[in-house]
C-alpha atoms as a PDB file:
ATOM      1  CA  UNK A   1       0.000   0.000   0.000  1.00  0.00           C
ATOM      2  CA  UNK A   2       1.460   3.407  -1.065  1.00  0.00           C
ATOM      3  CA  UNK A   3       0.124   6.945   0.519  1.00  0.00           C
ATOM      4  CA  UNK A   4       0.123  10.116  -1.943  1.00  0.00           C
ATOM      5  CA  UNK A   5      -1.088  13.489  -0.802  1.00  0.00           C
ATOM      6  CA  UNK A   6      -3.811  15.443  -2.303  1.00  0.00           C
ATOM      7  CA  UNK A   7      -0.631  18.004  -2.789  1.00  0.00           C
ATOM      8  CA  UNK A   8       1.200  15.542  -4.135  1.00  0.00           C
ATOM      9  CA  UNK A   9      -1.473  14.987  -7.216  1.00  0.00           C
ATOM     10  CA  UNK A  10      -1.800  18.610  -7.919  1.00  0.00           C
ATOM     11  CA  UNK A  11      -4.836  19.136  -5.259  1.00  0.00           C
ATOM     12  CA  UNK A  12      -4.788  21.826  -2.414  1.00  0.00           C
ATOM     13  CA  UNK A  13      -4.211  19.876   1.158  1.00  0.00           C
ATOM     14  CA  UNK A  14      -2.862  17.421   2.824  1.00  0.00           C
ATOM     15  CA  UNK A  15      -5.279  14.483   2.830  1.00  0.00           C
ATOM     16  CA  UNK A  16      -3.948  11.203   2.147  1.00  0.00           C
ATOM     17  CA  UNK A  17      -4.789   8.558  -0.543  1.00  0.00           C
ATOM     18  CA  UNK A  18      -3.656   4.955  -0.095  1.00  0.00           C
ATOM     19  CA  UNK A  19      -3.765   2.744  -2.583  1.00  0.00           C
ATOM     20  CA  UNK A  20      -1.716  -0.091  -4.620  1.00  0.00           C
ATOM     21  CA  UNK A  21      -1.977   0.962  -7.693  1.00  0.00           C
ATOM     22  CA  UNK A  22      -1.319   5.028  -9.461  1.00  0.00           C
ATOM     23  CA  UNK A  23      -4.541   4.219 -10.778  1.00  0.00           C
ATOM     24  CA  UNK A  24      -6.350   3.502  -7.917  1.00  0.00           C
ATOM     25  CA  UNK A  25      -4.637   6.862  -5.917  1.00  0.00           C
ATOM     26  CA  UNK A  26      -5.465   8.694  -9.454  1.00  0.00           C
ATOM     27  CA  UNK A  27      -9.426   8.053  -8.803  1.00  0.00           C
ATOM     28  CA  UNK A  28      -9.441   9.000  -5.694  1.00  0.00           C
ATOM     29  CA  UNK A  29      -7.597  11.877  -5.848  1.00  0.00           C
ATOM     30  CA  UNK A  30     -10.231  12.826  -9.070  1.00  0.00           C
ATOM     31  CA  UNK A  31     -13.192  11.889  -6.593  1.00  0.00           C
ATOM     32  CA  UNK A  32     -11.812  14.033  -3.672  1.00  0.00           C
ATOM     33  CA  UNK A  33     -11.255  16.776  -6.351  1.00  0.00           C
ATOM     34  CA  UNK A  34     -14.853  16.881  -7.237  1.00  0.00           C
ATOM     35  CA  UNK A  35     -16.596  16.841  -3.776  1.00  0.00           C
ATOM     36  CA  UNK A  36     -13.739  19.673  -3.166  1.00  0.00           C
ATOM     37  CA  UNK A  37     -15.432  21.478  -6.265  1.00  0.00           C
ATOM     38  CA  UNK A  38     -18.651  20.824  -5.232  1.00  0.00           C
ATOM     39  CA  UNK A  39     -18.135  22.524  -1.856  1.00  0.00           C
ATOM     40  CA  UNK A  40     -16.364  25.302  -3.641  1.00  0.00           C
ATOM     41  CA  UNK A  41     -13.371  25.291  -1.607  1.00  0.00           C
ATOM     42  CA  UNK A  42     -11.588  28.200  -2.471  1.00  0.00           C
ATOM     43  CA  UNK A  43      -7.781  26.555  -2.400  1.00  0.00           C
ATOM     44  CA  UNK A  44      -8.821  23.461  -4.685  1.00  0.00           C
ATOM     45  CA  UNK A  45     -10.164  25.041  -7.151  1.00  0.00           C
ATOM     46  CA  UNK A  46      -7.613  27.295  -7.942  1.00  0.00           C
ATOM     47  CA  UNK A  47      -5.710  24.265  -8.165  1.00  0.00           C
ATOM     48  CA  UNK A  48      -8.202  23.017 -10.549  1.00  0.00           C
ATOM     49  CA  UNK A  49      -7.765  25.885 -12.600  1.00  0.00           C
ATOM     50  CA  UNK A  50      -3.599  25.508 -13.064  1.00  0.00           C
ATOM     51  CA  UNK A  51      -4.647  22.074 -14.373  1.00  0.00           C
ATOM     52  CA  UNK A  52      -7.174  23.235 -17.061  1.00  0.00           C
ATOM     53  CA  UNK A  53      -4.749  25.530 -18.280  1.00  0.00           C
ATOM     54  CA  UNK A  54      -2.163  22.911 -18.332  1.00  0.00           C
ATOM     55  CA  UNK A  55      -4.425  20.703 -20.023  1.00  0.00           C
ATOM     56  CA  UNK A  56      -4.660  23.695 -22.855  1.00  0.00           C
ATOM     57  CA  UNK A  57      -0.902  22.976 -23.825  1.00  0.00           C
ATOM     58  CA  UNK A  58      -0.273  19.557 -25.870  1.00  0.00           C
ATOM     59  CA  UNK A  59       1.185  16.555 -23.624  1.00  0.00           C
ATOM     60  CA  UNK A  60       1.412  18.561 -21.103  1.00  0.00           C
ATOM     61  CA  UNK A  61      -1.223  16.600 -18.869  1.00  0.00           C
ATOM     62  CA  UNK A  62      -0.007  13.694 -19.377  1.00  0.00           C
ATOM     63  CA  UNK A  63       3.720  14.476 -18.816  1.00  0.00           C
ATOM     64  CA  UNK A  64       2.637  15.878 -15.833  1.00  0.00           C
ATOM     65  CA  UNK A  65       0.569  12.569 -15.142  1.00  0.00           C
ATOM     66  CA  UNK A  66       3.648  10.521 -15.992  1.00  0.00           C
ATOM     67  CA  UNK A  67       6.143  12.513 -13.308  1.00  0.00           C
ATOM     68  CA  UNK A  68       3.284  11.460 -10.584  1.00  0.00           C
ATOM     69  CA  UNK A  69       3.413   7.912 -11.873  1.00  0.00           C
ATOM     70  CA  UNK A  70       6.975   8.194 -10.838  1.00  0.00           C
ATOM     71  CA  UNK A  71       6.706   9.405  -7.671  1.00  0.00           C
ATOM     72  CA  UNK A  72       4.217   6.651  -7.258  1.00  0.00           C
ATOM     73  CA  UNK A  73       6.305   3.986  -8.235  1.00  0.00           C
ATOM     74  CA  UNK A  74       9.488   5.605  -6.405  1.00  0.00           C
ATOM     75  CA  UNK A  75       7.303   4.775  -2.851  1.00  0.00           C
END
């Protein structure tokens, strides 16, 4: 079992995700995102908005999605 931070995966705080997989931590980090949305927590979604504009520049998303894999795999 591997912990990432919602910091680590581009969120706003310092809740933890624990999973096995990077795809596993991925969905919950997208599903923590959302309810964080819904709430309209100020800090997470200006972090939502740097990654909407990173998702306006070619591969940049998924390079970006490829350094957390990483850091995933590097626990």
């Amino acid at each position: 079992m591997k912990t990432m931070t919602c910091k680590q995966l581009g969120g706003a705080c310092d809740k933890e995700f624990h999973a096995q997989t990077f795809d596993e931590i991925a969905s919950q980090s997208r599903e923590h995102g959302m309810e964080m949305m819904v709430s309209g927590d100020p800090a997470h979604m200006e972090a939502m908005q740097k990654m909407q504009a990173m998702m306006q520049q070619p591969g940049a998303l998924q390079k970006w999605m490829d350094e957390r894999e990483k850091e995933f795999d590097a626990l």
